[in-house]
Protein backbone atom coordinates (compact mmCIF):
# COMPACT_ATOMS: atom_id res chain seq x y z
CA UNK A 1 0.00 0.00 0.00
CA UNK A 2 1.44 3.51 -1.06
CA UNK A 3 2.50 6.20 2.19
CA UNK A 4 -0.06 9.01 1.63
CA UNK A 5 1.15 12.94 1.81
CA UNK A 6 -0.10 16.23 2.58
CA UNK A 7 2.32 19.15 0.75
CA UNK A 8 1.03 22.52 1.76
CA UNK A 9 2.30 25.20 -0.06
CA UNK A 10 2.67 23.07 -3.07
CA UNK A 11 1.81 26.02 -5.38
CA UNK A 12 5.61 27.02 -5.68
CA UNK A 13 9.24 26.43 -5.22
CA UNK A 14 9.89 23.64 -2.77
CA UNK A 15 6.55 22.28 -1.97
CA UNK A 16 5.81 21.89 -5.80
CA UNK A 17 8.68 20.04 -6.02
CA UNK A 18 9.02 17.96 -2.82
CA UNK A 19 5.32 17.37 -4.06
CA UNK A 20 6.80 15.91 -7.43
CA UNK A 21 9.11 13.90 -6.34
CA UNK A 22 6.73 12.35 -3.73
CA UNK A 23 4.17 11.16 -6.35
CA UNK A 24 7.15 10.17 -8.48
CA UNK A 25 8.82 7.37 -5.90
CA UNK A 26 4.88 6.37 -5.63
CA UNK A 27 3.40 8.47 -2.59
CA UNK A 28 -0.23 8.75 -2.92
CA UNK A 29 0.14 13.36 -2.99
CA UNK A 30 -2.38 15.46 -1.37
CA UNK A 31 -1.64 18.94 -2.57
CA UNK A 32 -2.67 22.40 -0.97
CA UNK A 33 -1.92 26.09 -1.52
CA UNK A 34 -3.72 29.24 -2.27
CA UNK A 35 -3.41 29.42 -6.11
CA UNK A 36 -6.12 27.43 -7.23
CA UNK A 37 -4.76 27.41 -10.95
CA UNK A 38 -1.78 26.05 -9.88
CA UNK A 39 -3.35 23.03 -7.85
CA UNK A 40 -5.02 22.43 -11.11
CA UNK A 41 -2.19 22.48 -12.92
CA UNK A 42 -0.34 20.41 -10.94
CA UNK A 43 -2.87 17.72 -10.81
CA UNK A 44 -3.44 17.79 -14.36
CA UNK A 45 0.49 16.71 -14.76
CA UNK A 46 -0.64 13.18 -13.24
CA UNK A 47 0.79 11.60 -9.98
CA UNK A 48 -1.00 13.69 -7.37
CA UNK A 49 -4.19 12.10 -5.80
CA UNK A 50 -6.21 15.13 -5.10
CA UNK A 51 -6.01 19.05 -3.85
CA UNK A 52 -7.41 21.32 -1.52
CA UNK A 53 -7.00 25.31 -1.99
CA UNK A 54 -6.32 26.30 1.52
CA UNK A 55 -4.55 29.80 2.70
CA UNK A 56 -2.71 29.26 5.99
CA UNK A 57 -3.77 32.53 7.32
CA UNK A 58 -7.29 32.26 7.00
CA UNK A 59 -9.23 30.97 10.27
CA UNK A 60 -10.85 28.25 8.18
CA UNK A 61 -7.19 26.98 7.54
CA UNK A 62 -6.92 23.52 10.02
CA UNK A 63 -10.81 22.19 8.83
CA UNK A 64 -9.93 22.64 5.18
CA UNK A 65 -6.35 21.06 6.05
CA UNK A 66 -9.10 18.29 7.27
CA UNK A 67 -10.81 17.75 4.36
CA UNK A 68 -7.77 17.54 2.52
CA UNK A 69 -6.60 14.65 4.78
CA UNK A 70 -10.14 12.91 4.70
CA UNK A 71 -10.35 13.26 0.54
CA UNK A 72 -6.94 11.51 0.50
CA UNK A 73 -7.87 8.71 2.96
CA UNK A 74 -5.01 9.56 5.76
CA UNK A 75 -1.97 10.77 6.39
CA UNK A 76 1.36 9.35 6.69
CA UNK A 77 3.56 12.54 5.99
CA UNK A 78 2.74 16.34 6.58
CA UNK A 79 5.06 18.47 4.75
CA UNK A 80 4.95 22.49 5.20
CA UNK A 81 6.33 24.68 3.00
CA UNK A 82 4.09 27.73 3.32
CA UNK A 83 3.28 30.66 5.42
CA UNK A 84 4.29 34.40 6.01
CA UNK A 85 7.19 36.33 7.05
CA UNK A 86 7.97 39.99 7.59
């Protein structure tokens, strides 16, 4: 059975690509970020199991991180690579 993944911030730089190279050694990919067109396009490449627009700073944030979790059937590996900094 494949080790499921949740990348957030997988709309960019390293999450996209620690995303990548998840689904490419066989990891069932969850995929989240604020750029809906880029989840899309993402998925659309094959490999990643499903996605979940989510903005980390919004209050809604951990039940959307939730759904993302429950749409790919569990979670063996959380990987952040999002947020803000001043």
């Amino acid at each position: 059975m494949a080790k499921k993944a949740i990348v957030m911030g997988a709309t960019s730089g390293i999450g996209m690509e620690v995303a990548k190279l998840l689904a490419a050694k066989g990891w069932q990919v969850g995929i989240a970020g604020r750029r809906i067109e880029r989840l899309q396009a993402l998925i659309s490449q094959g490999g990643i199991t499903c996605y979940q627009q989510i903005d980390v700073t919004s209050p809604d944030a951990p039940a959307q991180l939730l759904e993302l979790i429950d749409k790919l059937g569990g979670m063996d590996l959380y990987f952040h690579s999002s947020g803000i900094g001043w």
